[in-house]
C-alpha atoms as a PDB file:
ATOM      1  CA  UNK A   1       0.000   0.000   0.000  1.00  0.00           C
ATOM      2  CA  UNK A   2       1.323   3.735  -0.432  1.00  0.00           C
ATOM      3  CA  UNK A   3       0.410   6.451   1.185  1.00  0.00           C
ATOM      4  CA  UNK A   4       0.148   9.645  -0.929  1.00  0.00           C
ATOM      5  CA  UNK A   5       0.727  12.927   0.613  1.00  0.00           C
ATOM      6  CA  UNK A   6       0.407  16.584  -0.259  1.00  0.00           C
ATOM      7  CA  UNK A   7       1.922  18.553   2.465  1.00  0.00           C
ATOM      8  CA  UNK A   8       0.898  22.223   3.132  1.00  0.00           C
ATOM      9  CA  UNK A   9       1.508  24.627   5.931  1.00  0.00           C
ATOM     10  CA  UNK A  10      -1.190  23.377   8.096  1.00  0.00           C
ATOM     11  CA  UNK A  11      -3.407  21.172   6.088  1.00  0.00           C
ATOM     12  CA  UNK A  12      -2.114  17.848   4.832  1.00  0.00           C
ATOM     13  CA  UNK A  13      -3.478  15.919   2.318  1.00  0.00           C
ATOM     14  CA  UNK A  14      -3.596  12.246   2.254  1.00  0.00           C
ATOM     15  CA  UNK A  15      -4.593   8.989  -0.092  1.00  0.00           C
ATOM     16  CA  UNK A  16      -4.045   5.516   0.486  1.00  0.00           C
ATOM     17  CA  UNK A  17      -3.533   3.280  -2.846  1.00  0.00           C
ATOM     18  CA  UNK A  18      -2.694   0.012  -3.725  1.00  0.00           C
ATOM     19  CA  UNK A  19       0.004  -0.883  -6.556  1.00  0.00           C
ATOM     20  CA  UNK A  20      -3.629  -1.055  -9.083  1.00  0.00           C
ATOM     21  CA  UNK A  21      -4.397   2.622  -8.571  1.00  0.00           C
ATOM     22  CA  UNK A  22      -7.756   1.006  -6.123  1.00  0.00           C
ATOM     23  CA  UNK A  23      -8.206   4.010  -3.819  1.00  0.00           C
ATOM     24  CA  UNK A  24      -8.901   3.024  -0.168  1.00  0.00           C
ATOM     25  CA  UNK A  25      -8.577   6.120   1.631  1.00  0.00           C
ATOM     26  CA  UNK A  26      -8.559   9.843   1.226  1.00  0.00           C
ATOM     27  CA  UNK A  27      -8.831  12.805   3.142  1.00  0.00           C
ATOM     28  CA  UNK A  28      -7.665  16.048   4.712  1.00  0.00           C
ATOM     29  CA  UNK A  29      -6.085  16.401   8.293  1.00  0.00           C
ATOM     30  CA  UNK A  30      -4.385  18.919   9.889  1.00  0.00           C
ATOM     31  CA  UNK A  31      -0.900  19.583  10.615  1.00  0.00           C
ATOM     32  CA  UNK A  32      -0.958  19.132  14.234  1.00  0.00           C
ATOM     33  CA  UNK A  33      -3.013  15.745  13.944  1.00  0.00           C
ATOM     34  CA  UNK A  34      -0.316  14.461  11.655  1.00  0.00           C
ATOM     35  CA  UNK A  35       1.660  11.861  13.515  1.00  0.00           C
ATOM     36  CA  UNK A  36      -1.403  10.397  15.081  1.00  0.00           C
ATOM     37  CA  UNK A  37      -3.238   9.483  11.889  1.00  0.00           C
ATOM     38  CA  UNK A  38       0.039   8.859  10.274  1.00  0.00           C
ATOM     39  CA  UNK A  39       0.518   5.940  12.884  1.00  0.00           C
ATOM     40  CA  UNK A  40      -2.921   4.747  12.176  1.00  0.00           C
ATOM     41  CA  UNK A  41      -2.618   4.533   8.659  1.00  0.00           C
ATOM     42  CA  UNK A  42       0.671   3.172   9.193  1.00  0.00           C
ATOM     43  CA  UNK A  43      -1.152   0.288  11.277  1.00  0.00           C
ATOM     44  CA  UNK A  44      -4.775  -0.010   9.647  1.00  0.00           C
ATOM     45  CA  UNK A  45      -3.221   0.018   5.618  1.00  0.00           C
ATOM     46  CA  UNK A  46      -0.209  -1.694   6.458  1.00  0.00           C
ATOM     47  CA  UNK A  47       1.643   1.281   4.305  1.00  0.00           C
ATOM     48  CA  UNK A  48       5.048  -0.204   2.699  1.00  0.00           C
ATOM     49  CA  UNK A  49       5.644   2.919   1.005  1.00  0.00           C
ATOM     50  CA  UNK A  50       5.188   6.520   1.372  1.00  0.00           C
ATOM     51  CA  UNK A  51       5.671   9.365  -0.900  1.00  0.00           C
ATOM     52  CA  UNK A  52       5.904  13.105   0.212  1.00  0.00           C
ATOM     53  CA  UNK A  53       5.227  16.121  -2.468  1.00  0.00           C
ATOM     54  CA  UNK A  54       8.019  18.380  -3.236  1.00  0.00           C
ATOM     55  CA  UNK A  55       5.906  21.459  -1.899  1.00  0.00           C
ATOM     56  CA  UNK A  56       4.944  24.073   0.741  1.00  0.00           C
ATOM     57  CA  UNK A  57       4.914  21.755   3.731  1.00  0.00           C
ATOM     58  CA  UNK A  58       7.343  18.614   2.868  1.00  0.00           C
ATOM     59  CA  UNK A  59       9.838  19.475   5.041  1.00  0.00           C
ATOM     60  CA  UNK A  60       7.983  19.655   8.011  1.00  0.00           C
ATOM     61  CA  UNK A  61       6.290  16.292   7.471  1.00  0.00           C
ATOM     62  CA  UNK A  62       9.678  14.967   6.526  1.00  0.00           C
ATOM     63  CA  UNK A  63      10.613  16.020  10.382  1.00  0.00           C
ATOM     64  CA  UNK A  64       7.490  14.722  11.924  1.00  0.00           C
ATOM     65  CA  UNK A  65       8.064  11.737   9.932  1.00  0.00           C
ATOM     66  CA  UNK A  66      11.543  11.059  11.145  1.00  0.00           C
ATOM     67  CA  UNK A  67      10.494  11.532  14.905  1.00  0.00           C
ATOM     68  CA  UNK A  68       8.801   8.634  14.454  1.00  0.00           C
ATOM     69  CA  UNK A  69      11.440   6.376  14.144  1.00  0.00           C
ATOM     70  CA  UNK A  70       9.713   3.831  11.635  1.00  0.00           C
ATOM     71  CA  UNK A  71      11.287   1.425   8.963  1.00  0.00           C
ATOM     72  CA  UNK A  72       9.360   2.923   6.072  1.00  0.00           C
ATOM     73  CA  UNK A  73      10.471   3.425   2.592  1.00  0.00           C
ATOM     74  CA  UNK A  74       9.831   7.467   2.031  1.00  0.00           C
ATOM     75  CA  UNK A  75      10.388   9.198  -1.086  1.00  0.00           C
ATOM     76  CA  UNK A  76      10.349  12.658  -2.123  1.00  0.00           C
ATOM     77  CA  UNK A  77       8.629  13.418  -5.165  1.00  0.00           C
ATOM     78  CA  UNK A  78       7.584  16.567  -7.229  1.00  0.00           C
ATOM     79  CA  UNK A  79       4.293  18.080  -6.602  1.00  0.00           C
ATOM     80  CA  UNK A  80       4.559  20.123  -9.772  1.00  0.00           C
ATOM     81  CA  UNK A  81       1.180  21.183 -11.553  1.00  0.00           C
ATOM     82  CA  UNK A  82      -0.904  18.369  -9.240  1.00  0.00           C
ATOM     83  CA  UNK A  83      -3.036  21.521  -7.388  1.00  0.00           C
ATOM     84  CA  UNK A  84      -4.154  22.662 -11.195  1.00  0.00           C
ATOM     85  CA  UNK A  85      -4.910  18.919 -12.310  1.00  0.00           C
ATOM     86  CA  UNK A  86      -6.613  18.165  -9.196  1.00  0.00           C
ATOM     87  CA  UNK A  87      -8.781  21.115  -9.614  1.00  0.00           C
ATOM     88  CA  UNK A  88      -9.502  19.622 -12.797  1.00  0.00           C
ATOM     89  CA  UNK A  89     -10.008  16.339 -11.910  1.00  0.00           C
ATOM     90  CA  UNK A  90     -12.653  17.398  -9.056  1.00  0.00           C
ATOM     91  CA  UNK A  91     -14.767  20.146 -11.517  1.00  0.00           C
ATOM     92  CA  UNK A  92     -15.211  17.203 -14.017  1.00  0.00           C
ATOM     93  CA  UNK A  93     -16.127  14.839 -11.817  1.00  0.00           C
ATOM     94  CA  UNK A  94     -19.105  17.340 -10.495  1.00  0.00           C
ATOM     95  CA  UNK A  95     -22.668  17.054 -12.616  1.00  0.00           C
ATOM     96  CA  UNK A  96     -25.214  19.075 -13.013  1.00  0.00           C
ATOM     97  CA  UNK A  97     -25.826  22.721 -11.858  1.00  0.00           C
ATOM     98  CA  UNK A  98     -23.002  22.648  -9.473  1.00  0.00           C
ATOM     99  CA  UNK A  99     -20.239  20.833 -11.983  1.00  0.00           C
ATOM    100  CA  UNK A 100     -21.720  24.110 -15.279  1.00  0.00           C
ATOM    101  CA  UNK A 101     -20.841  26.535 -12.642  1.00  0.00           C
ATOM    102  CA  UNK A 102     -17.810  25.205 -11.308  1.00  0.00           C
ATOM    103  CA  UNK A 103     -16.184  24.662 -15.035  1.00  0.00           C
ATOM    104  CA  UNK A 104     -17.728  28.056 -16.143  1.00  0.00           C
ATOM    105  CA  UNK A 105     -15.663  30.153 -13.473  1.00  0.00           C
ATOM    106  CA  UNK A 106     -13.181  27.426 -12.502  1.00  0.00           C
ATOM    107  CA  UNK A 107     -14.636  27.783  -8.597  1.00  0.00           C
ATOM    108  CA  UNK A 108     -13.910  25.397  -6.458  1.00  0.00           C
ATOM    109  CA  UNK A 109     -16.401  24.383  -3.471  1.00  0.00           C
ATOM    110  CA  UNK A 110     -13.872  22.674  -1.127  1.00  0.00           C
ATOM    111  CA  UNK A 111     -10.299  22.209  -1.117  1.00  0.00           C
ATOM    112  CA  UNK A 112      -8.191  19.379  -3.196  1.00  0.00           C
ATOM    113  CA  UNK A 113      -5.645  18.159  -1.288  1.00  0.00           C
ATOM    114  CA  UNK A 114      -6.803  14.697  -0.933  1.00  0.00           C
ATOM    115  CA  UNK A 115      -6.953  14.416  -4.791  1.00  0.00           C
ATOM    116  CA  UNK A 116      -3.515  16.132  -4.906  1.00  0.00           C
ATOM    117  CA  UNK A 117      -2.324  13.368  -2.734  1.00  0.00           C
ATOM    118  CA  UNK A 118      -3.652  11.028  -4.871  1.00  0.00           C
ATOM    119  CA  UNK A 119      -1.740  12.266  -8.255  1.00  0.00           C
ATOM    120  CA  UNK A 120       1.294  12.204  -5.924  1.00  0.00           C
ATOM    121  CA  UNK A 121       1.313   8.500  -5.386  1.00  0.00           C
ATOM    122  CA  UNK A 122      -0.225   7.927  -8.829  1.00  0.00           C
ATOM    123  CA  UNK A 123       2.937   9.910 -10.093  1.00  0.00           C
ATOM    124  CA  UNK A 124       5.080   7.315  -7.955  1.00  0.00           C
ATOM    125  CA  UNK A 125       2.986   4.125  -9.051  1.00  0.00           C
ATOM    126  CA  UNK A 126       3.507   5.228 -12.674  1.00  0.00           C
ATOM    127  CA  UNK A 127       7.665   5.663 -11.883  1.00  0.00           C
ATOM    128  CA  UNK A 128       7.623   2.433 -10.525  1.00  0.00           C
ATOM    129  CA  UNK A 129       5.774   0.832 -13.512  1.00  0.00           C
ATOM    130  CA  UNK A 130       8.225   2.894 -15.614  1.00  0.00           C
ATOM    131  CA  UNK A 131      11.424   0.902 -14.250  1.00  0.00           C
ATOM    132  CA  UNK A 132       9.647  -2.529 -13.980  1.00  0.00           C
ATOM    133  CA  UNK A 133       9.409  -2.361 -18.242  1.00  0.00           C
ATOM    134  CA  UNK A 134      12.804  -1.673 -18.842  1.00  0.00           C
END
């Protein structure tokens, strides 16, 4: 399992995949609830892999992180562009009403993080797939 995460300054968001893109977790926590919930995803998902976005917040989850003293693979990865795509990604999936207004003025309803979380361990799925082929 990997556990997607788009770090900001004091929102973090979070997806849980497998290694077939199945999505069984998503969400958005704050900064100061990290560790807890990282530990029970840690636990509950039996995470093997965790990948950190390259942006605002990353180095303070990389610290929080560390204090936790766990054997866990953690990689770095660039966050580039995944805020615009997961805007994207959300407005499209909307219908009606809501989804013509929200493509009309490109206004979002709720924040993305969660989705940006999962392009960011999509992004690492798709590296890994990369290297497998060759």
């Amino acid at each position: 399992m990997i556990l997607g995460i788009d770090a900001g300054s004091y929102k973090i968001g979070y997806a849980i995949l497998d290694e077939r893109y199945n999505i069984f977790s998503k969400g958005i926590i704050l900064l100061n609830d990290f560790k807890k919930d990282f530990l029970r995803f840690i636990k509950e998902y039996e995470i093997e892999v965790v990948v950190v976005g390259s942006g605002t917040g990353h180095k303070k989850v990389m610290k929080l992180i560390d204090e936790l003293n766990l054997d866990l693979k953690v990689i770095v990865i660039s966050e580039r562009n995944t805020s615009v795509e997961a805007k994207w990604r959300y407005i499209n999936s909307l219908k009606g009403f809501k989804g013509f207004f929200c493509k009309l003025f490109g206004y979002l309803d709720k924040p993305v993080d969660d989705i940006s979380a999962v392009i960011i361990a999509e992004r690492y799925l798709n590296e890994e797939r990369k290297k497998s082929e060759t």
